[in-house]
PDB file of N, CA and C in Angstrom:
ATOM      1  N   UNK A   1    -166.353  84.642 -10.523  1.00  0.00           N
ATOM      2  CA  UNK A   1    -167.568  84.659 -11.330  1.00  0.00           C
ATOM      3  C   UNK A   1    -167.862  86.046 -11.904  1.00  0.00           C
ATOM      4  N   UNK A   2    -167.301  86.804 -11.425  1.00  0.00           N
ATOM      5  CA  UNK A   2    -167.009  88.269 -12.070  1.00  0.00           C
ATOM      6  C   UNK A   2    -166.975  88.715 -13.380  1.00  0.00           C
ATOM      7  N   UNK A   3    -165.929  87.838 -13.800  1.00  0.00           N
ATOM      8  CA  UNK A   3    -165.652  87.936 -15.350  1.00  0.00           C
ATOM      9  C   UNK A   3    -167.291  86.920 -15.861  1.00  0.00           C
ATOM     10  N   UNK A   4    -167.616  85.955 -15.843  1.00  0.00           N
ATOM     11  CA  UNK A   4    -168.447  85.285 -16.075  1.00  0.00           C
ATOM     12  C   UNK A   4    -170.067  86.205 -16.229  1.00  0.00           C
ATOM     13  N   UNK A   5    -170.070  87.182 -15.087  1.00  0.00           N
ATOM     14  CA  UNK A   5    -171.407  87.745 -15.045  1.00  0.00           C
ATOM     15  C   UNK A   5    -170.875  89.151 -15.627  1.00  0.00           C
ATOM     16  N   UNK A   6    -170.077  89.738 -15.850  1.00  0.00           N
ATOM     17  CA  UNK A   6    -169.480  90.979 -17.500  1.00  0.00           C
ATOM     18  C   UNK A   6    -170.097  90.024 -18.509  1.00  0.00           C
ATOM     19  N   UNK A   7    -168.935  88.942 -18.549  1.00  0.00           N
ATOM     20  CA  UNK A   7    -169.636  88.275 -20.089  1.00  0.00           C
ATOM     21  C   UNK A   7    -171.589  88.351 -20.313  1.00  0.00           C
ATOM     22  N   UNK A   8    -171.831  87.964 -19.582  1.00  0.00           N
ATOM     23  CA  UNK A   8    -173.486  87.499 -19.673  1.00  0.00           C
ATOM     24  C   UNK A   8    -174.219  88.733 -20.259  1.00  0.00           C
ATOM     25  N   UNK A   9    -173.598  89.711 -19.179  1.00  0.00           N
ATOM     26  CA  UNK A   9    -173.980  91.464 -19.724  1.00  0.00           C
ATOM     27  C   UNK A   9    -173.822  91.820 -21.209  1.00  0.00           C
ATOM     28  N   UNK A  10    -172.728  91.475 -21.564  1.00  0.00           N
ATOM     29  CA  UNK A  10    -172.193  91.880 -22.559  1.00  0.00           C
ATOM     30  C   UNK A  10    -172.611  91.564 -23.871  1.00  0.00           C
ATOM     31  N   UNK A  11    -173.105  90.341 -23.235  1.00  0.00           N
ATOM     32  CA  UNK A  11    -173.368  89.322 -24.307  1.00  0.00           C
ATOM     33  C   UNK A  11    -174.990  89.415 -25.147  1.00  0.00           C
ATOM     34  N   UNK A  12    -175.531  90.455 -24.631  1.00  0.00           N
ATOM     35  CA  UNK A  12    -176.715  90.943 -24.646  1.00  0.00           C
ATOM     36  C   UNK A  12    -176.622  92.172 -26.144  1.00  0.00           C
ATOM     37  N   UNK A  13    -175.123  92.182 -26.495  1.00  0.00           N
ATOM     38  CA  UNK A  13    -174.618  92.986 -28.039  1.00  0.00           C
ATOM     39  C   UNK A  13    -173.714  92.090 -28.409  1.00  0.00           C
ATOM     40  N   UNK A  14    -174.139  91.385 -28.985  1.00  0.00           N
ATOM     41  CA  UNK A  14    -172.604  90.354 -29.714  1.00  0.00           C
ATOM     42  C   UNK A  14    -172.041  90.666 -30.257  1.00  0.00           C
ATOM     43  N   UNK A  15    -172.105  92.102 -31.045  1.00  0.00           N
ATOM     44  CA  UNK A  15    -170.934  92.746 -31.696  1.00  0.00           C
ATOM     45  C   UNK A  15    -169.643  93.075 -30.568  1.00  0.00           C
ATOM     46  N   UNK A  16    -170.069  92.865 -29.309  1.00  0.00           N
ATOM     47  CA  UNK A  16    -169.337  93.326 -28.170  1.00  0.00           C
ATOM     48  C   UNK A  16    -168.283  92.352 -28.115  1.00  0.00           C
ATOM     49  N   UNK A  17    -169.049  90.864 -28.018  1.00  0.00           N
ATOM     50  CA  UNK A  17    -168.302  90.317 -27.773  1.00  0.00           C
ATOM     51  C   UNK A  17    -167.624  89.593 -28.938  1.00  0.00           C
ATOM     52  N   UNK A  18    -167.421  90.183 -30.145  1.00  0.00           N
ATOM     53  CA  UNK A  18    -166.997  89.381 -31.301  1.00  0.00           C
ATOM     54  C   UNK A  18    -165.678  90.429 -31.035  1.00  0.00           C
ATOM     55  N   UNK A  19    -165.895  91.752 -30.877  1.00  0.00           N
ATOM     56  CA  UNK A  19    -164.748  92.652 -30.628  1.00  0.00           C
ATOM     57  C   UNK A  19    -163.920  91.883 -29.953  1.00  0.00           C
ATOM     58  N   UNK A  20    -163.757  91.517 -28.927  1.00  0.00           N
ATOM     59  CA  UNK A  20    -163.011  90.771 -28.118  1.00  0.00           C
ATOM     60  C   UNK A  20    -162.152  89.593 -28.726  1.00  0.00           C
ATOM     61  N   UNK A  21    -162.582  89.079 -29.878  1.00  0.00           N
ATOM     62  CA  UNK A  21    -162.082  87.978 -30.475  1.00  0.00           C
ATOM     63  C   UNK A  21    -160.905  88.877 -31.534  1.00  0.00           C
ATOM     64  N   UNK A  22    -159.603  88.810 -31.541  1.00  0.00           N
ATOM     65  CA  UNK A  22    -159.208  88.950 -33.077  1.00  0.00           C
ATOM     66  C   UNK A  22    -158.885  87.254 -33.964  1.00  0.00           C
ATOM     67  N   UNK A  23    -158.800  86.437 -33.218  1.00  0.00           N
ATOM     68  CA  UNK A  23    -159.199  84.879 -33.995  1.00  0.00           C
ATOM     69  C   UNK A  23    -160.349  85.062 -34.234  1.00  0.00           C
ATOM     70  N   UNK A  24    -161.148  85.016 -35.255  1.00  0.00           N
ATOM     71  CA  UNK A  24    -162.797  85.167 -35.357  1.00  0.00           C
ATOM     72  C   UNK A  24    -163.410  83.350 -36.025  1.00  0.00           C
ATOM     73  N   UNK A  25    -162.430  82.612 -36.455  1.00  0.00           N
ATOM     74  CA  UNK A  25    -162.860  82.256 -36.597  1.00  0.00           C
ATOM     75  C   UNK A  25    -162.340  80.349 -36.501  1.00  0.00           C
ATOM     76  N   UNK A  26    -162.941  79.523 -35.791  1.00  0.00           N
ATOM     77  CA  UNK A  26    -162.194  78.289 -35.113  1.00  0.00           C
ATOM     78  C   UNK A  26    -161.380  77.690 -36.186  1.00  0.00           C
ATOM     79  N   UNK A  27    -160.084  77.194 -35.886  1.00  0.00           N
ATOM     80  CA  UNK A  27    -159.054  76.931 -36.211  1.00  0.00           C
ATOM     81  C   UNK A  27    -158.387  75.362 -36.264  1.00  0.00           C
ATOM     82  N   UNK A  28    -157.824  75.164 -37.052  1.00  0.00           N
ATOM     83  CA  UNK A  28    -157.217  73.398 -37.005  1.00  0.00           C
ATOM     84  C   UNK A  28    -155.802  73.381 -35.874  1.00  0.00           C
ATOM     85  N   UNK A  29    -155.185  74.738 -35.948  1.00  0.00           N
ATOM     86  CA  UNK A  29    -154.281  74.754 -34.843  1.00  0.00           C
ATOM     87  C   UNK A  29    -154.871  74.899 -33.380  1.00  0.00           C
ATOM     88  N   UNK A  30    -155.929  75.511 -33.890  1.00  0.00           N
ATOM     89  CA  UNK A  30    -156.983  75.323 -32.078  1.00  0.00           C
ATOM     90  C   UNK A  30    -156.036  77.025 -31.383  1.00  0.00           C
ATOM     91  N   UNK A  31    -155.606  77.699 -31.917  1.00  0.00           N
ATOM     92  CA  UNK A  31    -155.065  78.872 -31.229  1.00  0.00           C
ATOM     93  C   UNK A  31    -155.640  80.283 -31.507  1.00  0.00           C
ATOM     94  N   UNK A  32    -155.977  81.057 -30.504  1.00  0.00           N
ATOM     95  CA  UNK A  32    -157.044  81.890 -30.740  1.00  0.00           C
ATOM     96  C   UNK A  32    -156.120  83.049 -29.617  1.00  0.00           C
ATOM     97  N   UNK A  33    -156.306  83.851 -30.533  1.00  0.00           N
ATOM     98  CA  UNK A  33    -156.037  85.842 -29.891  1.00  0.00           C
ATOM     99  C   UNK A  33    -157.165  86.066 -29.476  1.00  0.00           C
ATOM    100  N   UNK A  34    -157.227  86.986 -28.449  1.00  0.00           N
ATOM    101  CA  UNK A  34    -158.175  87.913 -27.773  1.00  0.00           C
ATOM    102  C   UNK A  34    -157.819  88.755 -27.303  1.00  0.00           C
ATOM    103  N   UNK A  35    -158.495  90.251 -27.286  1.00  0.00           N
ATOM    104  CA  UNK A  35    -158.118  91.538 -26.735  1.00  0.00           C
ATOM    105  C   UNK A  35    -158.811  91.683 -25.496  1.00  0.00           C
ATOM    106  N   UNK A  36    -158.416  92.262 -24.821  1.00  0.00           N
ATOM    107  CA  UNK A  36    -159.302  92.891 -23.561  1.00  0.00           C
ATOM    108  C   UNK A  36    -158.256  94.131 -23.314  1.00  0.00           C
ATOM    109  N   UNK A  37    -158.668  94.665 -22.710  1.00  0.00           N
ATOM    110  CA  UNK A  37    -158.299  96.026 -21.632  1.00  0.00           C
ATOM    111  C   UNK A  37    -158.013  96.476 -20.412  1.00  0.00           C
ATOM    112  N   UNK A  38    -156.702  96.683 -20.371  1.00  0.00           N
ATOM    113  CA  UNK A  38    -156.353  96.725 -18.728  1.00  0.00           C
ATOM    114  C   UNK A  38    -155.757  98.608 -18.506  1.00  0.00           C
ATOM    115  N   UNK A  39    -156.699  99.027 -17.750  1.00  0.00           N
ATOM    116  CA  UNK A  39    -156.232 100.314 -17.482  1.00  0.00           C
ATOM    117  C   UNK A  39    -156.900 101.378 -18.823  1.00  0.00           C
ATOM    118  N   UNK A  40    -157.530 100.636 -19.533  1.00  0.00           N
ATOM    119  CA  UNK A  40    -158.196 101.346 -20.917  1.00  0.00           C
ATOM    120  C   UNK A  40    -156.993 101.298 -22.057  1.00  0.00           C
ATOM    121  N   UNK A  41    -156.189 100.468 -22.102  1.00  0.00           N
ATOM    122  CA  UNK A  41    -155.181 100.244 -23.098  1.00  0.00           C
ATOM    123  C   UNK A  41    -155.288  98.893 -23.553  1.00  0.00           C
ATOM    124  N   UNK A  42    -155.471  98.161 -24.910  1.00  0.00           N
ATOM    125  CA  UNK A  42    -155.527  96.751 -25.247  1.00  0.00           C
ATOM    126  C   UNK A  42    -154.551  95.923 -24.521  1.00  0.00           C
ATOM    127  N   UNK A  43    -154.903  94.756 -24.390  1.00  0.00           N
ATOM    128  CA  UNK A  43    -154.069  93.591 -24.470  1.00  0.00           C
ATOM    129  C   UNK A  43    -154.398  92.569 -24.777  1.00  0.00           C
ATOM    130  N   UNK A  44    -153.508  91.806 -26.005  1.00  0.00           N
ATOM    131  CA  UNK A  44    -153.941  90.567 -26.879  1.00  0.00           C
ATOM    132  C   UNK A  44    -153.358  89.242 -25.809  1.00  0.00           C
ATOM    133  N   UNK A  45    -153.935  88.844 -25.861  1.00  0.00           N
ATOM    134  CA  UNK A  45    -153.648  87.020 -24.794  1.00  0.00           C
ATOM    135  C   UNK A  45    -153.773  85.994 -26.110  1.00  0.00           C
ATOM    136  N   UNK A  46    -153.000  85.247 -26.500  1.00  0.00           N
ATOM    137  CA  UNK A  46    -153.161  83.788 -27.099  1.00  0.00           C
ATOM    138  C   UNK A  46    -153.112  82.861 -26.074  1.00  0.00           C
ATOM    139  N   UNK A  47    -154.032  81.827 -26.766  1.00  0.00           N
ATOM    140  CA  UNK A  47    -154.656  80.917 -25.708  1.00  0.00           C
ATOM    141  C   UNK A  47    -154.586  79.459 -26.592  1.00  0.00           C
ATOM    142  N   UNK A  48    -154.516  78.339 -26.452  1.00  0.00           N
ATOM    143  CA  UNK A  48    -154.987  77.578 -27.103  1.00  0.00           C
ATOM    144  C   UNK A  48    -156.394  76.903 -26.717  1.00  0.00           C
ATOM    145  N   UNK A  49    -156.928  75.936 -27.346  1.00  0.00           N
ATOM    146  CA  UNK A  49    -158.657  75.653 -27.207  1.00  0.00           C
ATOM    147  C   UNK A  49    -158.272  74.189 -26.096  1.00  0.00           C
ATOM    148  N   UNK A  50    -157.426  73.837 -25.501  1.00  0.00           N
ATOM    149  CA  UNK A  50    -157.549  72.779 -24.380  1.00  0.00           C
ATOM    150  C   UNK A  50    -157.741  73.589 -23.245  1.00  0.00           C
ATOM    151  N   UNK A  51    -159.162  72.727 -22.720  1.00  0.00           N
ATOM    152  CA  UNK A  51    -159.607  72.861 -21.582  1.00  0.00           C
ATOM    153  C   UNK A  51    -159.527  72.246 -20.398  1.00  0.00           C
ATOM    154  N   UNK A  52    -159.696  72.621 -19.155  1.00  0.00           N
ATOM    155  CA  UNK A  52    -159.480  71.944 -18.083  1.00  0.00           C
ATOM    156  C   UNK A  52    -160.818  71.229 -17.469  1.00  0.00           C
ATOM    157  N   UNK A  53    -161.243  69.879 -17.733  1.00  0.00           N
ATOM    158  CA  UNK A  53    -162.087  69.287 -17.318  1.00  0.00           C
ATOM    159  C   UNK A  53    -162.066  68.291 -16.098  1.00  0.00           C
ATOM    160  N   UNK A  54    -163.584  67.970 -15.470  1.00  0.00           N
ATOM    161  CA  UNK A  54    -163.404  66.975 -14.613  1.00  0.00           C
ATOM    162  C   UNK A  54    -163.316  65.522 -14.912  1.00  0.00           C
ATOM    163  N   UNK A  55    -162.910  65.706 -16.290  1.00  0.00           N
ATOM    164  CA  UNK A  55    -163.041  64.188 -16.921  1.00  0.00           C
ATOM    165  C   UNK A  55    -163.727  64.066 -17.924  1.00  0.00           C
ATOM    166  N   UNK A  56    -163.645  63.528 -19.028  1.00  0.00           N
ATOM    167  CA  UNK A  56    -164.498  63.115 -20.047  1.00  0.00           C
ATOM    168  C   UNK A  56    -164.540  64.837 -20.451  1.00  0.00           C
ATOM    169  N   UNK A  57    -166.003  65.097 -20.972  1.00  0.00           N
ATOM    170  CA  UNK A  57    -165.850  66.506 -21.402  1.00  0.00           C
ATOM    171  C   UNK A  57    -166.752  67.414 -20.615  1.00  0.00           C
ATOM    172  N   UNK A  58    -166.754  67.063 -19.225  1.00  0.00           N
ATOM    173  CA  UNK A  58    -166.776  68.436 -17.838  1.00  0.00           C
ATOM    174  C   UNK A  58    -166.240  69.504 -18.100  1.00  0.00           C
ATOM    175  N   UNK A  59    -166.390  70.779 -18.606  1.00  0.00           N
ATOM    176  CA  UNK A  59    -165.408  71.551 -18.235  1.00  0.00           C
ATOM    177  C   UNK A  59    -165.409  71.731 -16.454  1.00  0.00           C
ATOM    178  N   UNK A  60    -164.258  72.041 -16.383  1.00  0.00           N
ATOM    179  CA  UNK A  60    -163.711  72.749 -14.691  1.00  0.00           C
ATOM    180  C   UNK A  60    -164.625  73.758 -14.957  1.00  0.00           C
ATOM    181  N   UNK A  61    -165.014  75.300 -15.531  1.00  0.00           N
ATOM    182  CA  UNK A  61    -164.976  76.357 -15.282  1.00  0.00           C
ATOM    183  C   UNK A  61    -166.040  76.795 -16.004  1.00  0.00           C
ATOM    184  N   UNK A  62    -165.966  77.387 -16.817  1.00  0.00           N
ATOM    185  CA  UNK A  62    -167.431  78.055 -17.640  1.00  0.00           C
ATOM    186  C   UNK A  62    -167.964  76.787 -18.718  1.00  0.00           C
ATOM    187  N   UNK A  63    -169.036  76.652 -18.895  1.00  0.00           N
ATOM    188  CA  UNK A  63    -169.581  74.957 -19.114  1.00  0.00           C
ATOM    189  C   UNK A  63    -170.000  75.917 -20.350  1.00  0.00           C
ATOM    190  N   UNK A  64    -170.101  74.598 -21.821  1.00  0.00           N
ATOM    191  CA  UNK A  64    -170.096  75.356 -23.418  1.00  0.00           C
ATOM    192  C   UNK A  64    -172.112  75.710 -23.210  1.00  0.00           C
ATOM    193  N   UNK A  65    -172.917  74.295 -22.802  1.00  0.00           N
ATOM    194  CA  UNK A  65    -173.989  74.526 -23.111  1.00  0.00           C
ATOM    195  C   UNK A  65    -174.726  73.829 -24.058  1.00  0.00           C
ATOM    196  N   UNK A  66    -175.714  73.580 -23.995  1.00  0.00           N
ATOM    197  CA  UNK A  66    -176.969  73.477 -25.235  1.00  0.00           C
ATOM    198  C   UNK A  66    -176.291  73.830 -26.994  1.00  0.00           C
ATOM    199  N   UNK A  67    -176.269  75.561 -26.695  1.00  0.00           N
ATOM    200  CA  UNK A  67    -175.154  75.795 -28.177  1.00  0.00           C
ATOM    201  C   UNK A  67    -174.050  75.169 -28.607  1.00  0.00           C
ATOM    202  N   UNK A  68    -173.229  74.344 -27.937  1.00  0.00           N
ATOM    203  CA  UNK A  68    -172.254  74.329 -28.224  1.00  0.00           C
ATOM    204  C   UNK A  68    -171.051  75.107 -28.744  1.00  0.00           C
ATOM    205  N   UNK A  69    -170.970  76.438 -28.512  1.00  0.00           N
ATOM    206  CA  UNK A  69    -170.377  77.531 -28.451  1.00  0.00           C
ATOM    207  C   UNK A  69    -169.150  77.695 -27.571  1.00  0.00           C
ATOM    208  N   UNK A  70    -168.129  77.845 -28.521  1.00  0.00           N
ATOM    209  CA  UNK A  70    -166.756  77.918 -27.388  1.00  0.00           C
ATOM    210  C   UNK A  70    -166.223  78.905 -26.851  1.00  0.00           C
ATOM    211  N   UNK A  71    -167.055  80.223 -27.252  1.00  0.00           N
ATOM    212  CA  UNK A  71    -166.698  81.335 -26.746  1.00  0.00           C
ATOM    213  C   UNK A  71    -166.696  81.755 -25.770  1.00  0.00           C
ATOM    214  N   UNK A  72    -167.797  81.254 -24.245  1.00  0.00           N
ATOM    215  CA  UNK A  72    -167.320  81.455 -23.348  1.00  0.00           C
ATOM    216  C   UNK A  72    -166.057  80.637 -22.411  1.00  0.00           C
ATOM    217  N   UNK A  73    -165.890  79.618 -22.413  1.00  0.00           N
ATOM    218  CA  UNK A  73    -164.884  79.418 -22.035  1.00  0.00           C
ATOM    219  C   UNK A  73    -163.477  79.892 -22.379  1.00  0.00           C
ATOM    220  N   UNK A  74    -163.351  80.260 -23.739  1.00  0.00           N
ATOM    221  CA  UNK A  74    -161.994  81.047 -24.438  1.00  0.00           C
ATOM    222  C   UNK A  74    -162.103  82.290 -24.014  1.00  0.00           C
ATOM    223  N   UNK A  75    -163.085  83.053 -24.157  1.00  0.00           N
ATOM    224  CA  UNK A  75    -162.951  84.117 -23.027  1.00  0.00           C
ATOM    225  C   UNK A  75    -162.653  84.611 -21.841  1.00  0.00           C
ATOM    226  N   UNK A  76    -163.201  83.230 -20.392  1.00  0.00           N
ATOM    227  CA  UNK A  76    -162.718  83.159 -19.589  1.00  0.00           C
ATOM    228  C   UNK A  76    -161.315  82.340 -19.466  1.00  0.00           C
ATOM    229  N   UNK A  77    -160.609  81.502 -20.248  1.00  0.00           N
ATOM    230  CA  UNK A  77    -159.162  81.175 -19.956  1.00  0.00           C
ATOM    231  C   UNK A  77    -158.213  82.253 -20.208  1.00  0.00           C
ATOM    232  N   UNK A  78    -158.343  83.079 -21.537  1.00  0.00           N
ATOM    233  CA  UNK A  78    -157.727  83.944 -21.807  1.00  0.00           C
ATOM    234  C   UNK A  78    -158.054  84.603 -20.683  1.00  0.00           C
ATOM    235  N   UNK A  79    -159.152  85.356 -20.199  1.00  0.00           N
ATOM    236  CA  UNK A  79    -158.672  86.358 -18.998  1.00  0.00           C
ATOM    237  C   UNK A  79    -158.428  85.435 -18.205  1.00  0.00           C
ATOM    238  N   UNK A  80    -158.268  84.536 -17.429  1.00  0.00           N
ATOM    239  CA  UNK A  80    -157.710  84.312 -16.685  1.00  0.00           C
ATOM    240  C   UNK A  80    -155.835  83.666 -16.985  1.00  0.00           C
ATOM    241  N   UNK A  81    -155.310  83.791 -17.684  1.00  0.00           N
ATOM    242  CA  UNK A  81    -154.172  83.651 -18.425  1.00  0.00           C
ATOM    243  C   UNK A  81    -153.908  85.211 -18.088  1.00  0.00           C
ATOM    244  N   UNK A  82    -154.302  86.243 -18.483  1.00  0.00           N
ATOM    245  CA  UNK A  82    -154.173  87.404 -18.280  1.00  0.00           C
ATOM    246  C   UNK A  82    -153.904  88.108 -17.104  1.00  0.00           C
ATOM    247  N   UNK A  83    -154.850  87.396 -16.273  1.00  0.00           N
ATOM    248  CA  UNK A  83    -154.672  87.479 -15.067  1.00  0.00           C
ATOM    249  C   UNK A  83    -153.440  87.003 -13.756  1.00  0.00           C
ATOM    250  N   UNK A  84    -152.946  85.342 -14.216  1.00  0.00           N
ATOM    251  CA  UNK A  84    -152.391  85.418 -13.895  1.00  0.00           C
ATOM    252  C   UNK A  84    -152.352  83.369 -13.894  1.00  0.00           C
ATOM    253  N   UNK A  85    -153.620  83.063 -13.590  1.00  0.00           N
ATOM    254  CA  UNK A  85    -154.334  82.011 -13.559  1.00  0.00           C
ATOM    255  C   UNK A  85    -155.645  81.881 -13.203  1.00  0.00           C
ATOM    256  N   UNK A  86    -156.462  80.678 -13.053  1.00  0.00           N
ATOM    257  CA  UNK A  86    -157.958  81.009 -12.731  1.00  0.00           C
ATOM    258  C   UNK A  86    -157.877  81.305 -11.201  1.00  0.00           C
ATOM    259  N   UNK A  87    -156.948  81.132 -10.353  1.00  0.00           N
ATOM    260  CA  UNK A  87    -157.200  81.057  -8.834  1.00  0.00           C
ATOM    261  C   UNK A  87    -156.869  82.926  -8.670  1.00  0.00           C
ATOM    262  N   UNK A  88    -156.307  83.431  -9.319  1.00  0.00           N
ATOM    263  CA  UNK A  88    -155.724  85.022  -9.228  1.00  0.00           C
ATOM    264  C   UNK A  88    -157.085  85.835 -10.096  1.00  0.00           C
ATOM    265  N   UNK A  89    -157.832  84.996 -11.120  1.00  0.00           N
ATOM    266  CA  UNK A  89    -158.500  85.493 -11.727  1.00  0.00           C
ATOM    267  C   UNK A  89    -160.059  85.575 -10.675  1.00  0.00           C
ATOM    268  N   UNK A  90    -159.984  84.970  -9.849  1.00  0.00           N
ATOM    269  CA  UNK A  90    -161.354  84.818  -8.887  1.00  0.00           C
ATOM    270  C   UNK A  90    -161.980  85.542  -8.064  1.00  0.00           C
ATOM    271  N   UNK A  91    -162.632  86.460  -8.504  1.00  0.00           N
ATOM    272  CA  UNK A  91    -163.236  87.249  -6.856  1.00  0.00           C
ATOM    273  C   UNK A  91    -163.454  88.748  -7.502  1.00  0.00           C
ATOM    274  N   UNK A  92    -163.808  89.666  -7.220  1.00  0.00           N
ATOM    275  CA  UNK A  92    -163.800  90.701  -8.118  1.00  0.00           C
ATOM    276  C   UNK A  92    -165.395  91.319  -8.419  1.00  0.00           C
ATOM    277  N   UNK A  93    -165.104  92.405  -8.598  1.00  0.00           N
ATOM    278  CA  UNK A  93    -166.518  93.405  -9.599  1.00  0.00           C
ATOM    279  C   UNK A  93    -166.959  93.183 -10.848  1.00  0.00           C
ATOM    280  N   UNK A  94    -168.272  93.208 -11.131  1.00  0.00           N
ATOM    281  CA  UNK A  94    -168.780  92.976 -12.210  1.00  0.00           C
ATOM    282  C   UNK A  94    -168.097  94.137 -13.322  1.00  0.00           C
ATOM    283  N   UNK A  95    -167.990  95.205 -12.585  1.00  0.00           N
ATOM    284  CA  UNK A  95    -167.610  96.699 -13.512  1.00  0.00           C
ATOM    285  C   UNK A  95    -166.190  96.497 -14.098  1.00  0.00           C
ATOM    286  N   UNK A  96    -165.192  96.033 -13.378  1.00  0.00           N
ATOM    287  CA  UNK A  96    -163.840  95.748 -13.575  1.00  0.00           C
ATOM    288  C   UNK A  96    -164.314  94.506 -14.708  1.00  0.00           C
ATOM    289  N   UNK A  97    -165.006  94.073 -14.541  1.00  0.00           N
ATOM    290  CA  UNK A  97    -164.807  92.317 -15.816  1.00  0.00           C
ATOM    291  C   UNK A  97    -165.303  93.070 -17.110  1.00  0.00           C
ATOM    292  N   UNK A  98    -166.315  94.225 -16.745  1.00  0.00           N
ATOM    293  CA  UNK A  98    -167.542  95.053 -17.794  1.00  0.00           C
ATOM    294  C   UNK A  98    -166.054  95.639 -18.648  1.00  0.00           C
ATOM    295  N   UNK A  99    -165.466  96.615 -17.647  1.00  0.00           N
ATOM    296  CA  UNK A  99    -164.398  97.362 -18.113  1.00  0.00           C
ATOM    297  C   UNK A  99    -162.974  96.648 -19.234  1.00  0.00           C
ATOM    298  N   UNK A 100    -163.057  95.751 -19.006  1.00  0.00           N
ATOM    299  CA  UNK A 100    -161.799  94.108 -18.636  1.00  0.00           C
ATOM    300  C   UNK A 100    -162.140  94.133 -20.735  1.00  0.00           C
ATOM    301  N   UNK A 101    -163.415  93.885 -20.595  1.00  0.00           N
ATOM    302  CA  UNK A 101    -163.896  93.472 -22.025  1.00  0.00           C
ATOM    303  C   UNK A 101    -164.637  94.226 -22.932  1.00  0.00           C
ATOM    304  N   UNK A 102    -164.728  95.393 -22.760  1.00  0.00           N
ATOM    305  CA  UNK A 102    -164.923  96.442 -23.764  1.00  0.00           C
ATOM    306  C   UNK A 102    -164.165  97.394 -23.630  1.00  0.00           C
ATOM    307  N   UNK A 103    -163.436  97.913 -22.740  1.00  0.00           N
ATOM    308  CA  UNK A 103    -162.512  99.372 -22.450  1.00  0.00           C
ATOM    309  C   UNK A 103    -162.931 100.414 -22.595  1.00  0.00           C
ATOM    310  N   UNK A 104    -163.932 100.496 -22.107  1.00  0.00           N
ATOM    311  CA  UNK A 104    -164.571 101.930 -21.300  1.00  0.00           C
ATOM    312  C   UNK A 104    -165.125 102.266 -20.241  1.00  0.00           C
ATOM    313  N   UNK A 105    -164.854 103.989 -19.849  1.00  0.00           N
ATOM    314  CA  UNK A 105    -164.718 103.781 -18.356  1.00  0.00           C
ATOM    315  C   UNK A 105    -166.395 103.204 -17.788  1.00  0.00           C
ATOM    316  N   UNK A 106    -166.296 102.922 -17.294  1.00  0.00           N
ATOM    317  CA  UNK A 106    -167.708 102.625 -16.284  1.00  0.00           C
ATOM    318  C   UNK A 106    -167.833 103.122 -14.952  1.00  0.00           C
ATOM    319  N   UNK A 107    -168.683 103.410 -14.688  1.00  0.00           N
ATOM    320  CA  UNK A 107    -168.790 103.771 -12.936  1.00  0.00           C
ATOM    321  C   UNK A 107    -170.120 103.142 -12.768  1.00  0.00           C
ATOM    322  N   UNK A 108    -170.317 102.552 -11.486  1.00  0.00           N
ATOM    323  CA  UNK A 108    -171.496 101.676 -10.334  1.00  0.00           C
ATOM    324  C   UNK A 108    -171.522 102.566  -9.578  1.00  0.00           C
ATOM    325  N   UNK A 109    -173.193 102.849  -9.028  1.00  0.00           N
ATOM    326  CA  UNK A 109    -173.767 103.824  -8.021  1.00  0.00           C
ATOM    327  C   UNK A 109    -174.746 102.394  -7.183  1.00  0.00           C
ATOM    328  N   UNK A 110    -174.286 102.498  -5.632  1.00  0.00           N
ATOM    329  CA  UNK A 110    -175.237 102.351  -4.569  1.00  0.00           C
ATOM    330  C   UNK A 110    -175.933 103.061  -4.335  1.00  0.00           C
ATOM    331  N   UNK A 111    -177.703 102.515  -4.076  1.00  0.00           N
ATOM    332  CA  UNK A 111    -178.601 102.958  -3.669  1.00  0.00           C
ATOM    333  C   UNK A 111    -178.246 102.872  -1.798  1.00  0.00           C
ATOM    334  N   UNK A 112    -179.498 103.832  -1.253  1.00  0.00           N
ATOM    335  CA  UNK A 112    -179.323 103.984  -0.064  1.00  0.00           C
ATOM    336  C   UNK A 112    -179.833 102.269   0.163  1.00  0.00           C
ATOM    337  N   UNK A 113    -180.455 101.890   0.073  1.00  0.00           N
ATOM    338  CA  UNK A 113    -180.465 100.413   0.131  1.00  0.00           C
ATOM    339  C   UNK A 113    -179.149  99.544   0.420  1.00  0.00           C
ATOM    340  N   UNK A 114    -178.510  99.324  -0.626  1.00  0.00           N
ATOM    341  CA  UNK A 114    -177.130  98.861  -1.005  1.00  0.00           C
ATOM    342  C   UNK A 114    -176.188  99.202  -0.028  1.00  0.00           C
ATOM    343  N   UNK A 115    -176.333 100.825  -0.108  1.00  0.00           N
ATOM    344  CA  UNK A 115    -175.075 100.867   1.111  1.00  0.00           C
ATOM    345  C   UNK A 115    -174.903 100.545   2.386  1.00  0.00           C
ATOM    346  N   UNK A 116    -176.024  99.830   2.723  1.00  0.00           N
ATOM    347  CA  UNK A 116    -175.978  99.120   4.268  1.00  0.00           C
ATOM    348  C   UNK A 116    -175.051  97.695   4.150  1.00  0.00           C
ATOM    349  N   UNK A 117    -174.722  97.353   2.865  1.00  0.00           N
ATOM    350  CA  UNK A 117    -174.169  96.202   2.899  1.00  0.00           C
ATOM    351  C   UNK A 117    -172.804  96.071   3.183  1.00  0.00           C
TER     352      UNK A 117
END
């Protein structure tokens, strides 16, 4: 859910997350590029637009919504394609997903609070 709660952040500048797209715009082949950043260096993932559902039109994984907007789920398959799959893609820092999808450095500070955890 890592990557999922970056996106949400992110998503708060949509120029942010349009960066992320170099397909900008939906397609009859249904195949879409995306950049992200590993180590602060690009990497483009092609993906196609089939999703993994529980049937009918469930998605498995990041759900479209009210909007009907396909961008978060193409966001999260591609990184997780990137990754490796969704089960390799699972578990993780918000800062690494922050980092993942804009490519810059970030650093997270614990409060004395926090660090008891």
């Amino acid at each position: 859910c890592y990557i999922l709660a970056a996106m949400g952040a992110v998503s708060e500048f949509p120029e942010l997350i349009e960066d992320v797209f170099i397909t900008d715009q939906k397609n009859d082949a249904g195949i879409y590029k995306l950049r992200f950043f590993i180590r602060g260096k690009p990497w483009v993932v092609t993906i196609d637009d089939e999703m993994l559902t529980y049937g009918g039109d469930t998605l498995n994984f990041a759900m479209i919504g009210e909007s009907k907007n396909l961008w978060a789920p193409l966001v999260e398959k591609a990184f997780a394609k990137m990754k490796g799959n969704y089960a390799t893609a699972n578990g993780g820092f918000v800062p690494n997903g922050l980092r993942s999808l804009v490519g810059c450095p970030i650093t997270d500070y614990l409060s004395e609070e926090q660090s008891s955890y």
